[in-house]
PDBML (XML) file of the C-alpha atoms, coordinates in Angstrom:
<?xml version="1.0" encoding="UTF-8" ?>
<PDBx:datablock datablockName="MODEL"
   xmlns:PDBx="http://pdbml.pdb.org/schema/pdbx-v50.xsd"
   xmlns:xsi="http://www.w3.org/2001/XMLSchema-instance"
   xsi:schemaLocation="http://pdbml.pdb.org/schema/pdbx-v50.xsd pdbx-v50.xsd">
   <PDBx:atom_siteCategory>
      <PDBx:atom_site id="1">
         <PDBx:B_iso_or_equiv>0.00</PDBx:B_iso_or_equiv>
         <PDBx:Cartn_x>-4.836</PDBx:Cartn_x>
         <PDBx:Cartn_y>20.366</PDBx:Cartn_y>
         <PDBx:Cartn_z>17.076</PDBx:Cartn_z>
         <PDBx:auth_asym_id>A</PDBx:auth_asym_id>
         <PDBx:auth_atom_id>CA</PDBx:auth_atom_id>
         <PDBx:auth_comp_id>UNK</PDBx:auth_comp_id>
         <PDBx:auth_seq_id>1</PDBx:auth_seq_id>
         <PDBx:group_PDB>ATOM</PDBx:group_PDB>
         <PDBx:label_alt_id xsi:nil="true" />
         <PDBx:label_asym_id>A</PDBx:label_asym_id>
         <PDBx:label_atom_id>CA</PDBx:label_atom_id>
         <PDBx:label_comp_id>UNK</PDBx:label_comp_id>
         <PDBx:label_entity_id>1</PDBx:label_entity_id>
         <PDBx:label_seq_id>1</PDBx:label_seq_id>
         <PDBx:occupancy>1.00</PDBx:occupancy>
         <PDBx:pdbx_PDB_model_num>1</PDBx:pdbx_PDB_model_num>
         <PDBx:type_symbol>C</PDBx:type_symbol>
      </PDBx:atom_site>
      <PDBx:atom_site id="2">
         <PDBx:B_iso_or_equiv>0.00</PDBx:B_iso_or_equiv>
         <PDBx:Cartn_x>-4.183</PDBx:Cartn_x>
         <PDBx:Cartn_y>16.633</PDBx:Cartn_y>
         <PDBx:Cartn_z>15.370</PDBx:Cartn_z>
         <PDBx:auth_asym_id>A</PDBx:auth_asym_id>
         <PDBx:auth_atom_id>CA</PDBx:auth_atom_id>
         <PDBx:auth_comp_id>UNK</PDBx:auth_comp_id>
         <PDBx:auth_seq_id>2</PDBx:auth_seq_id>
         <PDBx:group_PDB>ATOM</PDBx:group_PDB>
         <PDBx:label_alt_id xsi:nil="true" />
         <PDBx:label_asym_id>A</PDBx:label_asym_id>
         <PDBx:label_atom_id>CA</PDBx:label_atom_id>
         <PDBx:label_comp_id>UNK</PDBx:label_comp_id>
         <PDBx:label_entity_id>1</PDBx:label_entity_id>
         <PDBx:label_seq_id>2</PDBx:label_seq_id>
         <PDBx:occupancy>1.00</PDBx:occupancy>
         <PDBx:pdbx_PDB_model_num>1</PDBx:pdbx_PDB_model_num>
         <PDBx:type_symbol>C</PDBx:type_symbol>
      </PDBx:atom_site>
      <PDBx:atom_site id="3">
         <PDBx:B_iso_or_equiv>0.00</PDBx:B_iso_or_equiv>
         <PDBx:Cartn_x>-5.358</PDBx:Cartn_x>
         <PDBx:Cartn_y>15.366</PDBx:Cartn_y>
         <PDBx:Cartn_z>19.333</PDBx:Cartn_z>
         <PDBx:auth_asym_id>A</PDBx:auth_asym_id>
         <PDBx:auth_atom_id>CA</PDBx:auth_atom_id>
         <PDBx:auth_comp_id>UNK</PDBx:auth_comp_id>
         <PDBx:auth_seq_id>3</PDBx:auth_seq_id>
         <PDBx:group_PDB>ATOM</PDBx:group_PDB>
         <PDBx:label_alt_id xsi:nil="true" />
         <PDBx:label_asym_id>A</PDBx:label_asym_id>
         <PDBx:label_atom_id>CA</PDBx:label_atom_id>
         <PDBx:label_comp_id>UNK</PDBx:label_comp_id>
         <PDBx:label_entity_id>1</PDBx:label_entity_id>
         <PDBx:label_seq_id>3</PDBx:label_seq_id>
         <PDBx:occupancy>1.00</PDBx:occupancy>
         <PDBx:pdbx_PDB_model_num>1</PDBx:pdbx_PDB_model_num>
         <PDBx:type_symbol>C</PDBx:type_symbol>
      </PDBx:atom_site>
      <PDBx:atom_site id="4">
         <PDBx:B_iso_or_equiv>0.00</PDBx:B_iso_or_equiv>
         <PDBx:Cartn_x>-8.200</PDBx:Cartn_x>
         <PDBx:Cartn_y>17.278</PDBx:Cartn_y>
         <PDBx:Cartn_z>19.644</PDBx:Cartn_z>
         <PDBx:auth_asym_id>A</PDBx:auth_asym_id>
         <PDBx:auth_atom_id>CA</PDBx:auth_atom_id>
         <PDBx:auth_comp_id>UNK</PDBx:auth_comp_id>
         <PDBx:auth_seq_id>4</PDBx:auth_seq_id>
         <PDBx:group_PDB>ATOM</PDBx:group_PDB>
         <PDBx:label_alt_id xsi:nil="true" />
         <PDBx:label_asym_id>A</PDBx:label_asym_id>
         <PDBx:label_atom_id>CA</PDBx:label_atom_id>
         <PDBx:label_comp_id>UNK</PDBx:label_comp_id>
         <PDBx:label_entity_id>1</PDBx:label_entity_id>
         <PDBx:label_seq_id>4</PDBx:label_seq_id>
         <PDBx:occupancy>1.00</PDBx:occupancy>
         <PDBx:pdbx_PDB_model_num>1</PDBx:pdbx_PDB_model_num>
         <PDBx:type_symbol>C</PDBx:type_symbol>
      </PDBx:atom_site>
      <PDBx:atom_site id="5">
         <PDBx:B_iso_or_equiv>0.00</PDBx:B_iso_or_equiv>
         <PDBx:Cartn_x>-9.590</PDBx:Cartn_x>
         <PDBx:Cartn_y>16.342</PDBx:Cartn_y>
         <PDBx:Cartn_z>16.061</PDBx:Cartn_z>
         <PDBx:auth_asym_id>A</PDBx:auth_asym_id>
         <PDBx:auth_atom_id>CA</PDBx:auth_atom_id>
         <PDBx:auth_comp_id>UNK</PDBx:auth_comp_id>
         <PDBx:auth_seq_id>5</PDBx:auth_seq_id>
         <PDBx:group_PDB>ATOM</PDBx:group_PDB>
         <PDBx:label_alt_id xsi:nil="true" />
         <PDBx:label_asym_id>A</PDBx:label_asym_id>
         <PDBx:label_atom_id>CA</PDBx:label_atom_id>
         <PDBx:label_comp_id>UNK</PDBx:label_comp_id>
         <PDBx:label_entity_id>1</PDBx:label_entity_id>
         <PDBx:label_seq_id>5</PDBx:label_seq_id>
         <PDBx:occupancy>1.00</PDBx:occupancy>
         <PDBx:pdbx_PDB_model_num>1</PDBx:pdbx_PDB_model_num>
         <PDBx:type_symbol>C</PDBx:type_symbol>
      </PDBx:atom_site>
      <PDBx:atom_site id="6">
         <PDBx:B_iso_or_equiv>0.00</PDBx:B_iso_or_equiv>
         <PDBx:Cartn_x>-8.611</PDBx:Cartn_x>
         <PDBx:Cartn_y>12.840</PDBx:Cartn_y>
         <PDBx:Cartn_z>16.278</PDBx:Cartn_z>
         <PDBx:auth_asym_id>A</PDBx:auth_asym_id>
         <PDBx:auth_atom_id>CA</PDBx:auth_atom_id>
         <PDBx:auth_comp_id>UNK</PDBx:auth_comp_id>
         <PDBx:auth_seq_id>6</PDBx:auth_seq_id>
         <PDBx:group_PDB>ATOM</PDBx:group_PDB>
         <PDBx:label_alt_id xsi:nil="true" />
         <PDBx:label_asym_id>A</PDBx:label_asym_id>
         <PDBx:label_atom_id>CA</PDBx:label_atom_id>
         <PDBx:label_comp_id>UNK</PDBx:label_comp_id>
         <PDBx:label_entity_id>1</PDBx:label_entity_id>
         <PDBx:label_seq_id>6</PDBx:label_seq_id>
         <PDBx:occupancy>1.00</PDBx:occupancy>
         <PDBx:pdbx_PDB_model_num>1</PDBx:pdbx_PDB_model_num>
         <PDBx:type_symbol>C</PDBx:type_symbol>
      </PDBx:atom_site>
      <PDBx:atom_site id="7">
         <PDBx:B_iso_or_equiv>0.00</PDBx:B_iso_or_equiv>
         <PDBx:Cartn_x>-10.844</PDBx:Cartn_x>
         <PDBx:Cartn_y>12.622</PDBx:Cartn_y>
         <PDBx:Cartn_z>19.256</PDBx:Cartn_z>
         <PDBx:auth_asym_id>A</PDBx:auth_asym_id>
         <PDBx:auth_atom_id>CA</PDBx:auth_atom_id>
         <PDBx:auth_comp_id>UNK</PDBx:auth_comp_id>
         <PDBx:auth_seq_id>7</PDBx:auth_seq_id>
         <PDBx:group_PDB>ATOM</PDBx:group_PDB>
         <PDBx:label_alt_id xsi:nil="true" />
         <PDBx:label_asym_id>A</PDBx:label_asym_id>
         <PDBx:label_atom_id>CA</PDBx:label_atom_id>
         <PDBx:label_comp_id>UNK</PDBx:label_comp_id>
         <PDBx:label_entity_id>1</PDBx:label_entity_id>
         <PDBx:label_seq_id>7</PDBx:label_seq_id>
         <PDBx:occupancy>1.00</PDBx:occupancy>
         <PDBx:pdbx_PDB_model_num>1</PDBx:pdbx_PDB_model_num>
         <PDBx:type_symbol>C</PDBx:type_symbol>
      </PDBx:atom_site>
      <PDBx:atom_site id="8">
         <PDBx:B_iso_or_equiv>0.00</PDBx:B_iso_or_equiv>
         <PDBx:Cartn_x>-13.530</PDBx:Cartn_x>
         <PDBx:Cartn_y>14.703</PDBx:Cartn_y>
         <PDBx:Cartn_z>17.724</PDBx:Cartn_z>
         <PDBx:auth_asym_id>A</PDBx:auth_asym_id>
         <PDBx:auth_atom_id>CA</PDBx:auth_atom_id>
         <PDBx:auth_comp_id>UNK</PDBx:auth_comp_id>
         <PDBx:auth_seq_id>8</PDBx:auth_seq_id>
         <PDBx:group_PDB>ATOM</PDBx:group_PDB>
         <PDBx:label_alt_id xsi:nil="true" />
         <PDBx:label_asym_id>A</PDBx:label_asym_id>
         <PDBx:label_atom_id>CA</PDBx:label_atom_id>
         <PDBx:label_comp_id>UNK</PDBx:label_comp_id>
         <PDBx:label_entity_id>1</PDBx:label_entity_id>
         <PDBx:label_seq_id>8</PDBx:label_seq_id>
         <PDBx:occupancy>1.00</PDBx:occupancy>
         <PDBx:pdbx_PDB_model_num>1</PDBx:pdbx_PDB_model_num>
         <PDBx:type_symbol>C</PDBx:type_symbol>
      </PDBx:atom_site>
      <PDBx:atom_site id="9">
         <PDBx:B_iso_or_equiv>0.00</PDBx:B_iso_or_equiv>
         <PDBx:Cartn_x>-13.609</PDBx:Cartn_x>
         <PDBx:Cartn_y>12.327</PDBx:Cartn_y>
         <PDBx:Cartn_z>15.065</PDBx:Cartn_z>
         <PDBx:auth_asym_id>A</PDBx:auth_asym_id>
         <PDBx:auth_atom_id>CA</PDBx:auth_atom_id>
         <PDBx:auth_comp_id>UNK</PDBx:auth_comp_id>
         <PDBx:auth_seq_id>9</PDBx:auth_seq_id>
         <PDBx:group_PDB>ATOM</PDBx:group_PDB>
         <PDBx:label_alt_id xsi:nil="true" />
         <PDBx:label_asym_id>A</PDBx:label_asym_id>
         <PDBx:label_atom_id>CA</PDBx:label_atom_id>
         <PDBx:label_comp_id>UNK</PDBx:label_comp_id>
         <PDBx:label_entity_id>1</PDBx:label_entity_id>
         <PDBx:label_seq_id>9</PDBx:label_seq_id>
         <PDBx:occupancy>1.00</PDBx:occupancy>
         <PDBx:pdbx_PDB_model_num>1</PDBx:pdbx_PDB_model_num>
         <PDBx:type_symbol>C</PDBx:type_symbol>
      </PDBx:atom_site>
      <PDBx:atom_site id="10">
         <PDBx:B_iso_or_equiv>0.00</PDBx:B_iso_or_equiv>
         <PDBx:Cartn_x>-12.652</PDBx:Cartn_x>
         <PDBx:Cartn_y>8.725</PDBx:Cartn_y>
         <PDBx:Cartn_z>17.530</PDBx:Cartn_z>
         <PDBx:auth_asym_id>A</PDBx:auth_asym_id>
         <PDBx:auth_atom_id>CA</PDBx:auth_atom_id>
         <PDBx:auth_comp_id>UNK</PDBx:auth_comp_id>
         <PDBx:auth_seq_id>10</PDBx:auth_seq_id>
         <PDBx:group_PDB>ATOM</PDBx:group_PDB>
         <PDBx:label_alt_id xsi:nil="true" />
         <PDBx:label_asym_id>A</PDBx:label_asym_id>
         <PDBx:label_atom_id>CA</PDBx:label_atom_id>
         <PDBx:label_comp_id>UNK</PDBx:label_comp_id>
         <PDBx:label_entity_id>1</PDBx:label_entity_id>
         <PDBx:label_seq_id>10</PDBx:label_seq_id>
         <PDBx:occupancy>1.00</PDBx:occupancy>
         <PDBx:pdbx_PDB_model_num>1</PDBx:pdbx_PDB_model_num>
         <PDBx:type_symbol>C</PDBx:type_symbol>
      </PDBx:atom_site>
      <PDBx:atom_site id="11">
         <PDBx:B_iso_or_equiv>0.00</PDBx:B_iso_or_equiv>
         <PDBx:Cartn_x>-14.435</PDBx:Cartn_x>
         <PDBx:Cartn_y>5.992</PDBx:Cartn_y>
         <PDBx:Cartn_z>16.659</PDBx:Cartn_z>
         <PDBx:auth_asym_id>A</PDBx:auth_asym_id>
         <PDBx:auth_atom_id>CA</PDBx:auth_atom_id>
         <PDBx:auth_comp_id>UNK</PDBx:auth_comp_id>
         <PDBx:auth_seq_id>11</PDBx:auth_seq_id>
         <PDBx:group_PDB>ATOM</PDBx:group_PDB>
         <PDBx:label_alt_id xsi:nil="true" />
         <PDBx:label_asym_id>A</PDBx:label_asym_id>
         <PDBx:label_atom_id>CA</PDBx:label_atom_id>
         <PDBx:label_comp_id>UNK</PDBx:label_comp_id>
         <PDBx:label_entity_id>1</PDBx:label_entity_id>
         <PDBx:label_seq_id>11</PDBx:label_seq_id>
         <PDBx:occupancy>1.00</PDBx:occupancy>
         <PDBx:pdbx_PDB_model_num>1</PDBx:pdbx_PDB_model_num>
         <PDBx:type_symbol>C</PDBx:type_symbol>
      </PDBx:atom_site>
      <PDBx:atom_site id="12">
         <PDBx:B_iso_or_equiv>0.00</PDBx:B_iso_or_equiv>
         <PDBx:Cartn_x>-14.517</PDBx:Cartn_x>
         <PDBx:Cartn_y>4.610</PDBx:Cartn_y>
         <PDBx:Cartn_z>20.281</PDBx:Cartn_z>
         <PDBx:auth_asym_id>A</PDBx:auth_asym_id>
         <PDBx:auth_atom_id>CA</PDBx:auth_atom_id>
         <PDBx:auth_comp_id>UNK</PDBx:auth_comp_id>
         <PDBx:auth_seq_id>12</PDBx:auth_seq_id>
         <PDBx:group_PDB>ATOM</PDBx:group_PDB>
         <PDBx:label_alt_id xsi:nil="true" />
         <PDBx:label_asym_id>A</PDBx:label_asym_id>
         <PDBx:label_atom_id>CA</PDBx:label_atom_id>
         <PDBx:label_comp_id>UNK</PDBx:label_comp_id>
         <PDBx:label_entity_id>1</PDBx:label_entity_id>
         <PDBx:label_seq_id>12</PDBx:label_seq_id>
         <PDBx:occupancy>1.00</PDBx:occupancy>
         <PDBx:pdbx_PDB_model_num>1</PDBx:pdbx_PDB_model_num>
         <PDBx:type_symbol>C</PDBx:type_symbol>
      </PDBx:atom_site>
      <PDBx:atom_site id="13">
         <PDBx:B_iso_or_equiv>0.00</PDBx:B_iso_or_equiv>
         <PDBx:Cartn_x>-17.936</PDBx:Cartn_x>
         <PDBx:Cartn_y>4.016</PDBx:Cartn_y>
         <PDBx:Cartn_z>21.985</PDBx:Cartn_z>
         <PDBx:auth_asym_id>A</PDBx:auth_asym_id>
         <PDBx:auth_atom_id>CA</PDBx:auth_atom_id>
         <PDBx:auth_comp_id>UNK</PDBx:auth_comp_id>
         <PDBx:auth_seq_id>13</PDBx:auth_seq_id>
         <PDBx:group_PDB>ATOM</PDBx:group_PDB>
         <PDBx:label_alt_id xsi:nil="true" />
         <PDBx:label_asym_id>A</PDBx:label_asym_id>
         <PDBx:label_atom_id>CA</PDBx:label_atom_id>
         <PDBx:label_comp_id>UNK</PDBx:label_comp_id>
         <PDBx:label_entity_id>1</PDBx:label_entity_id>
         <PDBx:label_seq_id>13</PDBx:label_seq_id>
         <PDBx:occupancy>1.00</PDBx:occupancy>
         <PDBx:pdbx_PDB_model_num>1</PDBx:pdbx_PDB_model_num>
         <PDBx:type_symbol>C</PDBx:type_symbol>
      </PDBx:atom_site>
      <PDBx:atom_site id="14">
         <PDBx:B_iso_or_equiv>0.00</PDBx:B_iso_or_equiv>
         <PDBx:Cartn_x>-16.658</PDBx:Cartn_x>
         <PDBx:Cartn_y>6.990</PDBx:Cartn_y>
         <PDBx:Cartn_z>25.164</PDBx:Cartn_z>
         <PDBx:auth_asym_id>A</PDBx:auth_asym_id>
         <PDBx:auth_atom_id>CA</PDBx:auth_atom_id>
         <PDBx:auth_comp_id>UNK</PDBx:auth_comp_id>
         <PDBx:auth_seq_id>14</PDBx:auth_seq_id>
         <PDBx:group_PDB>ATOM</PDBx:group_PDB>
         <PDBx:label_alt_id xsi:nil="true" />
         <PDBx:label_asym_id>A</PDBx:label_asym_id>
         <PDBx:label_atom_id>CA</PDBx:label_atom_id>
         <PDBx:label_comp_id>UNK</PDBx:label_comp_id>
         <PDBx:label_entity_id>1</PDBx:label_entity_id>
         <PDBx:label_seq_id>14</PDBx:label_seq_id>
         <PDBx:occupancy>1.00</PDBx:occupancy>
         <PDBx:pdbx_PDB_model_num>1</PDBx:pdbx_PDB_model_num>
         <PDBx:type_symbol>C</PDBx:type_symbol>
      </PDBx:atom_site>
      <PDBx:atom_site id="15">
         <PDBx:B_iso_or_equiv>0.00</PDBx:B_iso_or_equiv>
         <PDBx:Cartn_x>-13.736</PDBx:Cartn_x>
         <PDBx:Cartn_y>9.254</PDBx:Cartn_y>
         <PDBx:Cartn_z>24.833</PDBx:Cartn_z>
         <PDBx:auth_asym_id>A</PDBx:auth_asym_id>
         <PDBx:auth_atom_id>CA</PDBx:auth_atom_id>
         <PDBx:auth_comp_id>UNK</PDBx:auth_comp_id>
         <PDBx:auth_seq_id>15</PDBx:auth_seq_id>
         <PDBx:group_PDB>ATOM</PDBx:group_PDB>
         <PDBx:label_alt_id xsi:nil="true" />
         <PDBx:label_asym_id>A</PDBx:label_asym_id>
         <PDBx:label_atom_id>CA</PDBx:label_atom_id>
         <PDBx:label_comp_id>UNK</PDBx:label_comp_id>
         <PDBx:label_entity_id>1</PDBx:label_entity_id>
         <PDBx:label_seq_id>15</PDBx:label_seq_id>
         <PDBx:occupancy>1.00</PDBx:occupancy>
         <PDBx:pdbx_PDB_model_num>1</PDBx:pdbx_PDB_model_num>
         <PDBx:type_symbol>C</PDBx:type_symbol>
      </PDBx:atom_site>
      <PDBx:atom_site id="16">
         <PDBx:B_iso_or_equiv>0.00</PDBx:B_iso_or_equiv>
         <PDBx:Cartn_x>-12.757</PDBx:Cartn_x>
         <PDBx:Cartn_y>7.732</PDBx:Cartn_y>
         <PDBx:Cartn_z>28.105</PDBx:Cartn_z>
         <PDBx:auth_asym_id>A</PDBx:auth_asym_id>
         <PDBx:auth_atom_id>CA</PDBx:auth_atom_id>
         <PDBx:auth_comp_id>UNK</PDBx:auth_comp_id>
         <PDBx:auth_seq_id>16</PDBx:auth_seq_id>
         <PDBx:group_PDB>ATOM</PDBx:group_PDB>
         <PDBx:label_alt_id xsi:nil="true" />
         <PDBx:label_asym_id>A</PDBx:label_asym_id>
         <PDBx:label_atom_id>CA</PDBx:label_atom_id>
         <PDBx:label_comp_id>UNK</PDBx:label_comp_id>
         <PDBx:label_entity_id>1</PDBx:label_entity_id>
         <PDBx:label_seq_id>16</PDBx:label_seq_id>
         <PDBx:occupancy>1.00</PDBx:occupancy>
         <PDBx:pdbx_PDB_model_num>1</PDBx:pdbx_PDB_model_num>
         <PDBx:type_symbol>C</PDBx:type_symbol>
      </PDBx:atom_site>
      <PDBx:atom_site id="17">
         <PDBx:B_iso_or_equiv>0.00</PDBx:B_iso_or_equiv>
         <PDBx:Cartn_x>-11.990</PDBx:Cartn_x>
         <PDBx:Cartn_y>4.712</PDBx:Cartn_y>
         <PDBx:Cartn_z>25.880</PDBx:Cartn_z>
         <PDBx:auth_asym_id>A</PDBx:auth_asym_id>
         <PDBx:auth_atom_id>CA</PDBx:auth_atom_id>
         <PDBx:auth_comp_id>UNK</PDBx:auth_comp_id>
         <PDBx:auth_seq_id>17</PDBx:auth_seq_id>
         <PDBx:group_PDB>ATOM</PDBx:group_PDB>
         <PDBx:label_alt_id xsi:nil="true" />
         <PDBx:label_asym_id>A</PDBx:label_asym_id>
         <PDBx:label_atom_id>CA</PDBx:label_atom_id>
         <PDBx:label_comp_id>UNK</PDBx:label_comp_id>
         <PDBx:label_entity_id>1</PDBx:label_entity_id>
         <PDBx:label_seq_id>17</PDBx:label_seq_id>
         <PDBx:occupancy>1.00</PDBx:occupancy>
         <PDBx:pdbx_PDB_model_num>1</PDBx:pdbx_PDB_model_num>
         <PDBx:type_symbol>C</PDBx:type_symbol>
      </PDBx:atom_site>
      <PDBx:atom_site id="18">
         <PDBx:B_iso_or_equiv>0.00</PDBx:B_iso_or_equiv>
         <PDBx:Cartn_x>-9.963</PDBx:Cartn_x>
         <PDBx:Cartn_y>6.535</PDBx:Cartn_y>
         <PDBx:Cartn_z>23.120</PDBx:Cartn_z>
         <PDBx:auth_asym_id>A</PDBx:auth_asym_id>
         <PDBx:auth_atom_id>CA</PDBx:auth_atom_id>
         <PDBx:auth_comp_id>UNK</PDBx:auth_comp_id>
         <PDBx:auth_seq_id>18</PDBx:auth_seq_id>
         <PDBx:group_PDB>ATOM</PDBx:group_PDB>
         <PDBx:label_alt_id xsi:nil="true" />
         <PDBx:label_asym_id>A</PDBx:label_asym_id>
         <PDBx:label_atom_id>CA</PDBx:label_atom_id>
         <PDBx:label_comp_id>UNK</PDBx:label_comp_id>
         <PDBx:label_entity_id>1</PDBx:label_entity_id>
         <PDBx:label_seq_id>18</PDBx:label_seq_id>
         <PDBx:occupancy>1.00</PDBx:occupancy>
         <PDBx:pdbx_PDB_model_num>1</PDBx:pdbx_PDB_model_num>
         <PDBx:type_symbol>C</PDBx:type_symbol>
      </PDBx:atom_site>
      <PDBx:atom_site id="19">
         <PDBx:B_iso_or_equiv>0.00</PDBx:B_iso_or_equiv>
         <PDBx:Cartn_x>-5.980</PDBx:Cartn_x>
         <PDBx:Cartn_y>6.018</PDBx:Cartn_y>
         <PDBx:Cartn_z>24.163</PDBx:Cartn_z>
         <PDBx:auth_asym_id>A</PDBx:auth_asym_id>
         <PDBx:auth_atom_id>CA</PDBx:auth_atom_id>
         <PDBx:auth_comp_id>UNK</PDBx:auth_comp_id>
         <PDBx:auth_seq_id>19</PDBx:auth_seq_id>
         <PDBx:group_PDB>ATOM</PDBx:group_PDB>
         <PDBx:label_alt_id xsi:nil="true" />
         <PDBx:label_asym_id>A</PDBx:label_asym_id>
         <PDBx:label_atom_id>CA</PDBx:label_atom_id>
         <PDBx:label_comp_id>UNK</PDBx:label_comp_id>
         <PDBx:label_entity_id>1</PDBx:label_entity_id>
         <PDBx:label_seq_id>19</PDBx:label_seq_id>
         <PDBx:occupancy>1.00</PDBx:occupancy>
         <PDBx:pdbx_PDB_model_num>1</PDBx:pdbx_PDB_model_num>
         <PDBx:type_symbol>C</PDBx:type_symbol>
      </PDBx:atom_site>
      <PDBx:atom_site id="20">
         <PDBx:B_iso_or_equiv>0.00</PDBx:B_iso_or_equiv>
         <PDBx:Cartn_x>-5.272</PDBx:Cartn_x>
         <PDBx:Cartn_y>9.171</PDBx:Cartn_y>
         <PDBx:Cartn_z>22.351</PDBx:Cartn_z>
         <PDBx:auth_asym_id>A</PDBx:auth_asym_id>
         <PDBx:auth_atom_id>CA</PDBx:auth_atom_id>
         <PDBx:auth_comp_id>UNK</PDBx:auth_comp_id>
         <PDBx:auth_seq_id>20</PDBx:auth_seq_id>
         <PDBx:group_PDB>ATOM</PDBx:group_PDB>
         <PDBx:label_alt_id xsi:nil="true" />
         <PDBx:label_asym_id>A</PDBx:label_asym_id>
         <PDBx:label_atom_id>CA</PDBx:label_atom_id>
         <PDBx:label_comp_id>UNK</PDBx:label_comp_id>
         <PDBx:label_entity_id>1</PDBx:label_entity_id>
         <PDBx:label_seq_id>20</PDBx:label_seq_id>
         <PDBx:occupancy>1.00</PDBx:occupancy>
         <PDBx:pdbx_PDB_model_num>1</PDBx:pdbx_PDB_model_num>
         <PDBx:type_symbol>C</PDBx:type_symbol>
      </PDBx:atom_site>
      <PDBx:atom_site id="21">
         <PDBx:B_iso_or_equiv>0.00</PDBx:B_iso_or_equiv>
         <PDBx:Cartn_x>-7.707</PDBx:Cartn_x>
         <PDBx:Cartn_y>11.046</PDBx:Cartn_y>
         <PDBx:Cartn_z>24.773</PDBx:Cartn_z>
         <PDBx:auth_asym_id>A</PDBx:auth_asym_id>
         <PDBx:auth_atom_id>CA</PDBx:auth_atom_id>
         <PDBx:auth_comp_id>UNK</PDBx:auth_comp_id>
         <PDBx:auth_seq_id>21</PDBx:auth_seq_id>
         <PDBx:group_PDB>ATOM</PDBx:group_PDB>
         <PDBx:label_alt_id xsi:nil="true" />
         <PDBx:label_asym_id>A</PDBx:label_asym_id>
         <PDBx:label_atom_id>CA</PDBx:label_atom_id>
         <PDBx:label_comp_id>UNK</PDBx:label_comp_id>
         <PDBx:label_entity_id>1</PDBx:label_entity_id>
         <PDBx:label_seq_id>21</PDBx:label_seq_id>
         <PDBx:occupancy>1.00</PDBx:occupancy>
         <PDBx:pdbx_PDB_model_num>1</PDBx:pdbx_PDB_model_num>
         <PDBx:type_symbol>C</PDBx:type_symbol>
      </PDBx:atom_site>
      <PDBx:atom_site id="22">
         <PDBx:B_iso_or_equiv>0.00</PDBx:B_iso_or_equiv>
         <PDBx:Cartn_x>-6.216</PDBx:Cartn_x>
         <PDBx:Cartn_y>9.473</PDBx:Cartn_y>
         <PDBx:Cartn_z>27.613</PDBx:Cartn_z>
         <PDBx:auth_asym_id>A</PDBx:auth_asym_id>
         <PDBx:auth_atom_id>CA</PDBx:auth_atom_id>
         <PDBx:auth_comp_id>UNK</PDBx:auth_comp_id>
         <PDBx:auth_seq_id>22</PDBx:auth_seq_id>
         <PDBx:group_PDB>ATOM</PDBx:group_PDB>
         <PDBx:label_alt_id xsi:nil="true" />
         <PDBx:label_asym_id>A</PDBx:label_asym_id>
         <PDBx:label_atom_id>CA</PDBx:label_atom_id>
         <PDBx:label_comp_id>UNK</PDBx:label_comp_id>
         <PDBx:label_entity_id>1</PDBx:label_entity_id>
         <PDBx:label_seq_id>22</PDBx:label_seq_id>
         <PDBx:occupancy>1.00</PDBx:occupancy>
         <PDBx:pdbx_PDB_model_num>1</PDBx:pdbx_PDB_model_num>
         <PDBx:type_symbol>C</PDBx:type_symbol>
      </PDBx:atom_site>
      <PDBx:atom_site id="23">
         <PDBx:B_iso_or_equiv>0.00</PDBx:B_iso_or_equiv>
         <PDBx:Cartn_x>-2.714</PDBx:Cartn_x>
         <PDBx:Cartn_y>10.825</PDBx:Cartn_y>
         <PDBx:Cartn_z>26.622</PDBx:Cartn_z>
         <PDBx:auth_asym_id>A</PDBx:auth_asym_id>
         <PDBx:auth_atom_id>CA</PDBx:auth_atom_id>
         <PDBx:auth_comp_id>UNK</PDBx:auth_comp_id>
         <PDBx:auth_seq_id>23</PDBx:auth_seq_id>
         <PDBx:group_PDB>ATOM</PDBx:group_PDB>
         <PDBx:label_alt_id xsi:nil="true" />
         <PDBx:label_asym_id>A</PDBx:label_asym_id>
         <PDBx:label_atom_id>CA</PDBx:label_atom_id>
         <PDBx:label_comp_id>UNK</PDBx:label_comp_id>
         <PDBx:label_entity_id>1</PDBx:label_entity_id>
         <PDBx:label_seq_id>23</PDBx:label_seq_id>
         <PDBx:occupancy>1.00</PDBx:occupancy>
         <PDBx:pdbx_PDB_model_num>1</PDBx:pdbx_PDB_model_num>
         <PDBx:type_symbol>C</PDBx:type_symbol>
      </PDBx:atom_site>
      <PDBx:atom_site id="24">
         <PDBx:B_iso_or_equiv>0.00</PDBx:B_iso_or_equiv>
         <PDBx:Cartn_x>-4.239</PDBx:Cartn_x>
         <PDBx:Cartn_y>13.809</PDBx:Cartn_y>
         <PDBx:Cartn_z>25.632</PDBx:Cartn_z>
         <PDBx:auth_asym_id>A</PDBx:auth_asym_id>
         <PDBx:auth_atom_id>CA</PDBx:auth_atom_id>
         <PDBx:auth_comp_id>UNK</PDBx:auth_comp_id>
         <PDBx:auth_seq_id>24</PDBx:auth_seq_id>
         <PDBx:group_PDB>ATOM</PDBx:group_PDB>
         <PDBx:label_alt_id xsi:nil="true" />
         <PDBx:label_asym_id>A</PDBx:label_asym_id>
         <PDBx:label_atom_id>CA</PDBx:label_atom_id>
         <PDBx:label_comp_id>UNK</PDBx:label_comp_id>
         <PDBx:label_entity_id>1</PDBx:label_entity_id>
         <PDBx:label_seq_id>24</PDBx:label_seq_id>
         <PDBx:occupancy>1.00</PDBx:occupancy>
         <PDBx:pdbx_PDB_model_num>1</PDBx:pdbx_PDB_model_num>
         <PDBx:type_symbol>C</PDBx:type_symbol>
      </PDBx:atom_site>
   </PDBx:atom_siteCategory>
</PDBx:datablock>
């Protein structure tokens, strides 16, 4: 849940450039 809202909320430009998504 804290993964999936960090990268709902990621300030990177792609989630392909978010490290959380990656290890997500």
């Amino acid at each position: 849940r804290d993964a999936l809202r960090h990268v709902a909320d990621c300030p990177a430009a792609t989630h392909m450039d978010c490290p959380k998504f990656k290890r997500l």
